[in-house]
Protein backbone atom coordinates (compact mmCIF):
# COMPACT_ATOMS: atom_id res chain seq x y z
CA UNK A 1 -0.22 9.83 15.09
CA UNK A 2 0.79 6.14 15.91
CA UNK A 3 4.31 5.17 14.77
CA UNK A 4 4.31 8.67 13.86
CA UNK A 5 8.12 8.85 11.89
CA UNK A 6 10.54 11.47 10.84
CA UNK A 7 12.27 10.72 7.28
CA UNK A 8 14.86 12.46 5.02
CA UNK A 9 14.74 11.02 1.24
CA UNK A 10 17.82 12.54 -0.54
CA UNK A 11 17.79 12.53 -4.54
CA UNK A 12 20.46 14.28 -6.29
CA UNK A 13 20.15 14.29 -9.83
CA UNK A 14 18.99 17.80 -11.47
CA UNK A 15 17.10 15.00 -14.29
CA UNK A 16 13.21 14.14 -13.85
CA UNK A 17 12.29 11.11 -14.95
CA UNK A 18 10.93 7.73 -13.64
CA UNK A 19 13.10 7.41 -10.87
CA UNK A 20 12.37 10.88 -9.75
CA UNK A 21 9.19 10.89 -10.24
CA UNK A 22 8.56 7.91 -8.39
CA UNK A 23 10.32 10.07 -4.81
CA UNK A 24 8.03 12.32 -5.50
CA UNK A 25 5.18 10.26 -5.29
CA UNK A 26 6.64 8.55 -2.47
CA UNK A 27 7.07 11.80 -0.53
CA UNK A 28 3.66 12.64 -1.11
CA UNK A 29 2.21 9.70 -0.27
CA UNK A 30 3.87 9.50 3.04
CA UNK A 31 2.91 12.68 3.86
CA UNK A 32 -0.24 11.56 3.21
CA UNK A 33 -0.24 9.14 5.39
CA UNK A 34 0.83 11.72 8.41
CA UNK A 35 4.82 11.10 8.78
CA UNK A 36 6.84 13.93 8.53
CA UNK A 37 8.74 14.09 5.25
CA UNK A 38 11.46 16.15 3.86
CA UNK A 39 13.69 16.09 0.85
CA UNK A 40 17.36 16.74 0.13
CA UNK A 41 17.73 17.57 -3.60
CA UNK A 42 19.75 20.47 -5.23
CA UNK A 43 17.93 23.43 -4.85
CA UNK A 44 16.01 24.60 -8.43
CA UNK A 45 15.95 20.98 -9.03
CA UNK A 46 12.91 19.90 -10.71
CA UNK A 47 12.66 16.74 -8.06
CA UNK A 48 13.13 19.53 -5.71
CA UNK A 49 10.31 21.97 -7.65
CA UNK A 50 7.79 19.02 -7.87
CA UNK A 51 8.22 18.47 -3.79
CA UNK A 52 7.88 21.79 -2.94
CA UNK A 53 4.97 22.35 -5.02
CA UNK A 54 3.51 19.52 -3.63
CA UNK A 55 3.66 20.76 0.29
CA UNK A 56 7.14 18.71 1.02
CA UNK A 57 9.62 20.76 3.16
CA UNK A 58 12.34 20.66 0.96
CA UNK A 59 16.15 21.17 2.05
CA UNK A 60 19.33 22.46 -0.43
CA UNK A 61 21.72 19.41 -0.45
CA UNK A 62 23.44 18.20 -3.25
CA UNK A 63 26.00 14.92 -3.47
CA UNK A 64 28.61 15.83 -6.43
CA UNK A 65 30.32 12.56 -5.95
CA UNK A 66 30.76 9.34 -3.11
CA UNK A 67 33.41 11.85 -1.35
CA UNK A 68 31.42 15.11 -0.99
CA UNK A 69 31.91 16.49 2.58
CA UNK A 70 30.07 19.62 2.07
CA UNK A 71 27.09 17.69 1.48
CA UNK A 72 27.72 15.22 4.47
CA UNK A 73 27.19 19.02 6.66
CA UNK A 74 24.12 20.27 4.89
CA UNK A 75 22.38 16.56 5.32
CA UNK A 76 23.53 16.53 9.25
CA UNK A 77 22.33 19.67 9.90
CA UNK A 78 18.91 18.23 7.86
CA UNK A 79 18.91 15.75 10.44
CA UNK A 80 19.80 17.48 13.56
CA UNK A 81 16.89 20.21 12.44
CA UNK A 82 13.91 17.92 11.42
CA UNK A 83 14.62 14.96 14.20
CA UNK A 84 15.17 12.78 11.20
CA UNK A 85 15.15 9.21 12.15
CA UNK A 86 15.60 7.82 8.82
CA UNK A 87 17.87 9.19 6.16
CA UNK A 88 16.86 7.31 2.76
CA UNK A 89 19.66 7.49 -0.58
CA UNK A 90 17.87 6.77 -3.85
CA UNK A 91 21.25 7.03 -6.15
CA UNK A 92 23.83 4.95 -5.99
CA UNK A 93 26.37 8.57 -5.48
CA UNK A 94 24.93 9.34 -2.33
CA UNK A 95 25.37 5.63 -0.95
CA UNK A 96 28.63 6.44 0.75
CA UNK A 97 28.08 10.10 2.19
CA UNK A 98 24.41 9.16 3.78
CA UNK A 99 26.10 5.82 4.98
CA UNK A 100 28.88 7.12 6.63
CA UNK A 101 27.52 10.28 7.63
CA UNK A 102 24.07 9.09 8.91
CA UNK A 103 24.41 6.10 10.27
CA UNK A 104 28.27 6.24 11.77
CA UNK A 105 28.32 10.13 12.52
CA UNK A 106 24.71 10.60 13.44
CA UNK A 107 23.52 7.04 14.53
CA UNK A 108 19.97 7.71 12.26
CA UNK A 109 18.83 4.26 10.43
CA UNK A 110 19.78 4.05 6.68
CA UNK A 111 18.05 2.81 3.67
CA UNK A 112 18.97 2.93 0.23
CA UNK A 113 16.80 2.69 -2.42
CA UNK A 114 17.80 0.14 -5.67
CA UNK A 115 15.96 0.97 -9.23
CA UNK A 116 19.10 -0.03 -11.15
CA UNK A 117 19.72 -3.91 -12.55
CA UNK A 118 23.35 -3.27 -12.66
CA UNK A 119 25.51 -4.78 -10.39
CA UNK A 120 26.26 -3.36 -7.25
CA UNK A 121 29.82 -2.71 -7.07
CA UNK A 122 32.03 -5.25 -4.34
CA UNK A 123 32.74 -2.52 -2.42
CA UNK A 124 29.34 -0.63 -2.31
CA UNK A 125 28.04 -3.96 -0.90
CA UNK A 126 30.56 -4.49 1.59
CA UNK A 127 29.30 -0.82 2.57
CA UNK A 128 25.23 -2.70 2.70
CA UNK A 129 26.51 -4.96 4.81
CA UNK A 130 28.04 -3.07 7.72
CA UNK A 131 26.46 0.24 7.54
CA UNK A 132 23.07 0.17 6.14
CA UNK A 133 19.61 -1.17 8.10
CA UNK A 134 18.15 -2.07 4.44
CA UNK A 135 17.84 -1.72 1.19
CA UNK A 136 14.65 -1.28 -0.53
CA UNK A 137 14.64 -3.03 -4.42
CA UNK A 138 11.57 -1.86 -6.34
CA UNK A 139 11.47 -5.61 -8.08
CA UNK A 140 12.29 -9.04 -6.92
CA UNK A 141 14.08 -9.09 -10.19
CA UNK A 142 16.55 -6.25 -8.62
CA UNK A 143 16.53 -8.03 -5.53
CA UNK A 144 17.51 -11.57 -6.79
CA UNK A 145 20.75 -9.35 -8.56
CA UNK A 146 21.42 -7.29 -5.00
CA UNK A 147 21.68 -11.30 -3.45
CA UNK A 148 24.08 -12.52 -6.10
CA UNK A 149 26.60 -9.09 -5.38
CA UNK A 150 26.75 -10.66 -1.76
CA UNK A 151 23.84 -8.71 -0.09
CA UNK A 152 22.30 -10.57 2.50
CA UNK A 153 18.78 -11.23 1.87
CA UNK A 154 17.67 -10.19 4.94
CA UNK A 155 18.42 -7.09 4.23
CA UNK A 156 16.41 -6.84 1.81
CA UNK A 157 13.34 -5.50 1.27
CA UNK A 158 10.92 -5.39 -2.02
CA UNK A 159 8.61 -2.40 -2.67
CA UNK A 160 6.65 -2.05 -5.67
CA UNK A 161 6.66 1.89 -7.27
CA UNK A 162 3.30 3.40 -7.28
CA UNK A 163 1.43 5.76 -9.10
CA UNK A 164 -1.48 7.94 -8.88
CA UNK A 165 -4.11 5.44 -10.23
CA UNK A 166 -7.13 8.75 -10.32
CA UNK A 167 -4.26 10.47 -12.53
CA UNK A 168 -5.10 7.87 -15.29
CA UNK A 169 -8.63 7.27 -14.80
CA UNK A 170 -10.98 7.15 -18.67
CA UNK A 171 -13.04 9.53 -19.69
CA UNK A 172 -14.56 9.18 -23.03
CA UNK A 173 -14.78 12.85 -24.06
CA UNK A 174 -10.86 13.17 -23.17
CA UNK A 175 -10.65 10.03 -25.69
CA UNK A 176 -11.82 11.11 -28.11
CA UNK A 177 -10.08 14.62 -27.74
CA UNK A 178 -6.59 12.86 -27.84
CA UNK A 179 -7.34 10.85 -30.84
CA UNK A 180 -8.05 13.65 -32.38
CA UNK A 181 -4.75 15.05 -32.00
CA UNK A 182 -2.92 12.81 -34.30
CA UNK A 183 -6.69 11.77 -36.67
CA UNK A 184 -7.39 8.45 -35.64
CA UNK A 185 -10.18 7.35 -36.77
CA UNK A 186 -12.74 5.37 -34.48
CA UNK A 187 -11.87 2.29 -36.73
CA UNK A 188 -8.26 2.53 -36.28
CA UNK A 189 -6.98 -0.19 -33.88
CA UNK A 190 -4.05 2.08 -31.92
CA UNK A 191 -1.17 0.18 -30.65
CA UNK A 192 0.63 2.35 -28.34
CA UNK A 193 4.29 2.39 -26.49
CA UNK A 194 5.82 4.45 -23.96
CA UNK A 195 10.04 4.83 -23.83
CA UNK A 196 13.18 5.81 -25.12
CA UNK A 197 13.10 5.27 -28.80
CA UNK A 198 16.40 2.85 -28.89
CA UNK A 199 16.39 -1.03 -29.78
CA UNK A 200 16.48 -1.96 -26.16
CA UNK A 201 12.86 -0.93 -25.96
CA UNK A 202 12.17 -3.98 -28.80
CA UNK A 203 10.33 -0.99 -30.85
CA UNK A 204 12.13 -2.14 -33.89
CA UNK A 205 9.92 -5.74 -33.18
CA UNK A 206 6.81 -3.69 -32.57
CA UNK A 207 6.96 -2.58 -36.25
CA UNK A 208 7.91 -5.91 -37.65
CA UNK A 209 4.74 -7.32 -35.26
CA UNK A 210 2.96 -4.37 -37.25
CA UNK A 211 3.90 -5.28 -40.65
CA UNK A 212 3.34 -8.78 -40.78
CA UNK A 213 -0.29 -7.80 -39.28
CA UNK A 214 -0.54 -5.26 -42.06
CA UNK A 215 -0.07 -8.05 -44.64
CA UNK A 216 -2.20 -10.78 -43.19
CA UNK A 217 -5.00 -11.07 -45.49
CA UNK A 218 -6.81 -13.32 -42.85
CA UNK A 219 -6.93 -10.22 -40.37
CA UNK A 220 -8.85 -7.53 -42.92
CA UNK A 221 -9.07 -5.40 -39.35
CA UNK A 222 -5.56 -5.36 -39.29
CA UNK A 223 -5.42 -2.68 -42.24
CA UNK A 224 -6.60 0.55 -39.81
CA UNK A 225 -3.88 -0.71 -37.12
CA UNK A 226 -1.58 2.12 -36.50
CA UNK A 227 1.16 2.57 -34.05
CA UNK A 228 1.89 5.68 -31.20
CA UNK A 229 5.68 5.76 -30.53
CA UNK A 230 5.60 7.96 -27.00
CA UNK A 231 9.20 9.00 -26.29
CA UNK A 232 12.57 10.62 -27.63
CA UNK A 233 15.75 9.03 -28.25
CA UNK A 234 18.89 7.98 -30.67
CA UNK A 235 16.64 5.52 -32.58
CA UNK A 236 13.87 7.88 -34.20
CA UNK A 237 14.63 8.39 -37.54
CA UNK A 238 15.51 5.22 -37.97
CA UNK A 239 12.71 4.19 -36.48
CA UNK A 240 10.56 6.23 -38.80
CA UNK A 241 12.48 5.19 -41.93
CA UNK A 242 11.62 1.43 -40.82
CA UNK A 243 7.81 2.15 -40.47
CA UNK A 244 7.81 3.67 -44.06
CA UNK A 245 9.63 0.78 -45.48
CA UNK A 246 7.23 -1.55 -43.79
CA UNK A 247 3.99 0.52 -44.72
CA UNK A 248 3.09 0.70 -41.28
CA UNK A 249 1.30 4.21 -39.61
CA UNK A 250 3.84 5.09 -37.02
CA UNK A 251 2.82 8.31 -34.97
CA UNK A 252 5.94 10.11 -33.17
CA UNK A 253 5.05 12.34 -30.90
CA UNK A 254 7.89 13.14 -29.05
CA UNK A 255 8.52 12.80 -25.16
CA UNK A 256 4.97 14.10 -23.72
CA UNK A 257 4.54 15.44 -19.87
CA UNK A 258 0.70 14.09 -20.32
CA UNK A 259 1.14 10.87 -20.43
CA UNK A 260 -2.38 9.82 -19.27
CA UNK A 261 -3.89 11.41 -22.34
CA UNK A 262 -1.73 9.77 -24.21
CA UNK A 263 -2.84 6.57 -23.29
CA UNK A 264 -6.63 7.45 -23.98
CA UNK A 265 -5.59 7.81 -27.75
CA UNK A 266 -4.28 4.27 -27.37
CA UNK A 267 -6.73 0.80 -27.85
CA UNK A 268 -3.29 -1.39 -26.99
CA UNK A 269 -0.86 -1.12 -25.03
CA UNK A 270 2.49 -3.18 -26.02
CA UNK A 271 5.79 -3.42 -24.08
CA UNK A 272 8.17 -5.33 -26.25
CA UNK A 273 11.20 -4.80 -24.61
CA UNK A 274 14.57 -7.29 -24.40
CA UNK A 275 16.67 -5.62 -22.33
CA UNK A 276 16.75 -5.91 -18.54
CA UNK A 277 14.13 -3.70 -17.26
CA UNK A 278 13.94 -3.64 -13.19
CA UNK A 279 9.77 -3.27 -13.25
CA UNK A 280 8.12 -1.46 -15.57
CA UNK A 281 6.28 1.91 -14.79
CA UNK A 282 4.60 2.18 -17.81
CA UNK A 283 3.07 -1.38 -17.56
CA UNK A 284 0.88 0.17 -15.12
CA UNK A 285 0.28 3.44 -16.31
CA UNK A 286 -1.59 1.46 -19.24
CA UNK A 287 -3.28 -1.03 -17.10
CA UNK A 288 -4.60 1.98 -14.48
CA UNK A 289 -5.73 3.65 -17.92
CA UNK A 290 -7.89 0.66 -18.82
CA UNK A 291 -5.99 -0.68 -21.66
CA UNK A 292 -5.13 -4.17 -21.94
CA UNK A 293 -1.54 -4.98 -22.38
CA UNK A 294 1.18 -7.41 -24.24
CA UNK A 295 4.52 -7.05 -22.48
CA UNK A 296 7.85 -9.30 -22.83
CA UNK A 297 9.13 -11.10 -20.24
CA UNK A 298 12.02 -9.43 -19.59
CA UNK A 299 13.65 -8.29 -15.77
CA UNK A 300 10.69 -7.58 -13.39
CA UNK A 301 7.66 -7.39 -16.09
CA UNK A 302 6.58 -10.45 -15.27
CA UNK A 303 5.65 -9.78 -11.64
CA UNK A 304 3.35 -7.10 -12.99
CA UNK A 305 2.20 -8.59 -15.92
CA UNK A 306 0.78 -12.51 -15.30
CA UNK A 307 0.07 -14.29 -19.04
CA UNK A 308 -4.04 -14.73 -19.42
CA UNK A 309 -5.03 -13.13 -15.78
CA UNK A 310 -4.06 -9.55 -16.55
CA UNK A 311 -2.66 -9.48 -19.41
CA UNK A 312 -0.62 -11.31 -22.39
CA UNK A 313 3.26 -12.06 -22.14
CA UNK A 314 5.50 -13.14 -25.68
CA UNK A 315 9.26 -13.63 -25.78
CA UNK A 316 11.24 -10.80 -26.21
CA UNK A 317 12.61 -10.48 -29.67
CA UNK A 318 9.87 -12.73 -31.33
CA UNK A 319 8.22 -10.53 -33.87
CA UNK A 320 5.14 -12.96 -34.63
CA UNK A 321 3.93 -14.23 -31.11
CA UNK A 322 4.09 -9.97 -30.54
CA UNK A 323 1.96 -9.66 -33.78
CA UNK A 324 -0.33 -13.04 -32.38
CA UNK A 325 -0.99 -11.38 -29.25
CA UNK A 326 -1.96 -8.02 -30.66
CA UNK A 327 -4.12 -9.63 -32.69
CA UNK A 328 -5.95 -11.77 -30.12
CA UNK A 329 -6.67 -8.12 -27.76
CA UNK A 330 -7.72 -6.36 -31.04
CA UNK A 331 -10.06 -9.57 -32.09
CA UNK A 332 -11.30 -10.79 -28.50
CA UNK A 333 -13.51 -8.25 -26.73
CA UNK A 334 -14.46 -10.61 -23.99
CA UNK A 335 -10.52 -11.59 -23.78
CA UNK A 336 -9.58 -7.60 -23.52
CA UNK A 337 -12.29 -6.82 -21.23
CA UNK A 338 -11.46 -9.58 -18.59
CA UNK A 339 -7.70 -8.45 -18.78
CA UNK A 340 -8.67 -4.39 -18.49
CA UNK A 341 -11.11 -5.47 -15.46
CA UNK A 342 -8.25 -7.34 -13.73
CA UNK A 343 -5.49 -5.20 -14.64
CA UNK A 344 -6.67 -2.32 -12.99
CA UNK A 345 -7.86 -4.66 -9.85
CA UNK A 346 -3.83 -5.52 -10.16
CA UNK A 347 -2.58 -2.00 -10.05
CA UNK A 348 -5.01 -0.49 -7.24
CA UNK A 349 -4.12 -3.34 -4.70
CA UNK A 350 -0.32 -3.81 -5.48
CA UNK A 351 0.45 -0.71 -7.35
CA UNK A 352 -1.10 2.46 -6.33
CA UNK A 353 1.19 5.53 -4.50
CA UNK A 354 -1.04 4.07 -1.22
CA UNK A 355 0.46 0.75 -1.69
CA UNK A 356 4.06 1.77 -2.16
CA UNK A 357 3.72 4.07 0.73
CA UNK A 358 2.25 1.69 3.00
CA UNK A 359 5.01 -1.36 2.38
CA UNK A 360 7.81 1.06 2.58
CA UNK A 361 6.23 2.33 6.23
CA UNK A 362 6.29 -1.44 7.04
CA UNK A 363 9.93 -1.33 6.09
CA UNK A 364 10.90 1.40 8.56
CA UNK A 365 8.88 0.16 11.04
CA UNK A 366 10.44 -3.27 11.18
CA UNK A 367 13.86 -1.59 11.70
C-alpha cells in the first residue's frame, strides 16, 4: 500500500487494563488499516495474549527498569528483523531504553506515548527534547501538562483513544437479559458507573446525588432509582455501608470483563469524578452504548463531554447539581434522546479505534 509503514509498539506491564487495552486496539486497528505492526510485551503477557490472538506478530521483550540492556538487544534485533521504522514506548520505563537504543543506536524514529497526568520528570523531558521525534498525549489536558514540564509543543501531538464502537452497539433482548441479572425492574431508573471504587472516582457524591433524589418528594420517580457500582477497589465496603445508611439501592458487581452488557442494564450513565483524569474511556463506552451521560469536569472530560450538545457536565464534588442533572436525563426524554443521538455521532467521528488509528498514522507520517 501507499505510505505503507513498519511499526514496533512496546508495552511492558504484565497488567491489562485501560492503557493496555487501548495498544491493543491500536495494533489492531493499524493493522487494519494495512501497516505492518508488531508488539514488544513480555511473553505470556495478557497485552501480549490479546495481540496475538488478534493476528499481531508479537515479539518477547520486556523493560525491567530505565537501565535494562538485555531488553535494548531483544528490541534491536525486533527492529533489524521486521524493518521497523518506528519504535513507539507507551510506559514511562521504557522511555530511556527505546530512546537511546532506537533512535541513537539504530537511527529508527521514536514516539512515546503519554496516558499519565503526572508530571514528566526534568530529566525524562530533557530526554523528549533531544532524542524523541514526538510524543503522542491522548488529551489536550495531558498535553497542556507535557508543555508546562518544558516539552516543546511542537512536539507534540494529541490523539484521542478509541474503541470498538460495534462492541457496544444496543440490542434490546441483551437489555433486558442484563437487567435481569441483578432484578431491575423496567420501572427502575439505573444510574450506572464504571471505575475503581475509591473517592477519587467522586462515587461517594454519586450516593449523596442518590439520596437526596431518594428523599425529594417532588420527584415520586425518584423512588425506583437504583445505582450499578462497576469496578473493584479499597473503597467498597465502605461504599456499601454508605448506600445502606443513605437508603439508596447500590448494586456491586465487582470488576466485569463485559463491560458492554453492563452498560445495557444501565438507563444513566454518571462520571462524577474530582481527581485528574487524562480523558475518560468510559465516557465513551456509555455514549457508544446509547446512554446519555453526566460527567464532571475534571482533566480531559470535558473535551469528550460538551454541557447540553452531548451530554450534561456539574462540578466535581457538588452532590446536588449531580443529583439536578440526573434528574433532568431521567425526567426529559426529548433532552436524553438528543444527547444519546449526538453522543454516539461524537464517539464514531472522534472516537472510534478508526479514528485513533487514522490521527496516529498522520502522526508518523508527518515525521
Amino acid at each position: 500500500m501507499k505510505n505503507h509503514l513498519n511499526i514496533l509498539i512496546t508495552s511492558s506491564t504484565k497488567a491489562f487494563g485501560g492503557m493496555e487495552n487501548q495498544t491493543v486496539n491500536l495494533l489492531r486497528a493499524l493493522s487494519g488499516r494495512g501497516h505492518s505492526v508488531v508488539l514488544g510485551a513480555p511473553a505470556g503477557s495478557p497485552v501480549y495474549e490479546k495481540a496475538r490472538q488478534s493476528g499481531v506478530q508479537v515479539e518477547d521483550i520486556s523493560f525491567a527498569n530505565a537501565g535494562d540492556l538485555l531488553a535494548v538487544l531483544k528490541m534491536a534485533k525486533a527492529v533489524r528483523r521486521h524493518k521497523t521504522e518506528f519504535v513507539v514506548a507507551t510506559m514511562g520505563k521504557e522511555y530511556w531504553p527505546v530512546a537511546l537504543g532506537a533512535k541513537k543506536l539504530l537511527g529508527t524514529k521514536v514516539i512515546f506515548m503519554r496516558h499519565m497526568a503526572d508530571r514528566l520528570k526534568g530529566h525524562t523531558a530533557w530526554l523528549v527534547r533531544h532524542a524523541v521525534d514526538k510524543v503522542v498525549a491522548v488529551s489536550g489536558f495531558v498535553r497542556q501538562g507535557l508543555m508546562e514540564a518544558g516539552v516543546p509543543p511542537e512536539k507534540i501531538s494529541v490523539v484521542y483513544n478509541g474503541i470498538d464502537v460495534d462492541r457496544f452497539s444496543l440490542s434490546g433482548q441483551e437489555r433486558q437479559g442484563a437487567r435481569a441479572e441483578f432484578n431491575f425492574s423496567p420501572r427502575d431508573i439505573v444510574v450506572g458507573s464504571a471505575g475503581a471504587l475509591n473517592e477519587g472516582k467522586g462515587l461517594f457524591v454519586l450516593l449523596k446525588a442518590a439520596g437526596l433524589l431518594k428523599k425529594n418528594k417532588n420527584r415520586p420517580g425518584m423512588n425506583f432509582l437504583k445505582l450499578l457500582m462497576v469496578g473493584e477497589g479499597p473503597g467498597r465496603a465502605e461504599l456499601e455501608a454508605e448506600a445502606a445508611r443513605l437508603g439508596v439501592t447500590a448494586v456491586f458487581p465487582g470488576r466485569r470483563l463485559d463491560m458492554e452488557r453492563m452498560y445495557r442494564a444501565m438507563d444513566i450513565f454518571a462520571f462524577p469524578s474530582v481527581c485528574r483524569e487524562t480523558f475518560g474511556m468510559v465516557v465513551i463506552e456509555a455514549m457508544a452504548s446509547g446512554l446519555p451521560v453526566v460527567a464532571s469536569t475534571v482533566g480531559g472530560v470535558p473535551e469528550i463531554v460538551k454541557d447540553g450538545e452531548n451530554g450534561l457536565l456539574v462540578p466535581p464534588g457538588n452532590h446536588e447539581a449531580l443529583a439536578l442533572a440526573v434528574a433532568r436525563l431521567a425526567e426529559d426524554a426529548e433532552l436524553s434522546g438528543r444527547l444519546v443521538k449526538n453522543g454516539r455521532r461524537t464517539v464514531a467521528g472522534l472516537f472510534s479505534s478508526e479514528a485513533m488509528a487514522g490521527s496516529f498514522e498522520s502522526v508518523l507520517l508527518g515525521l
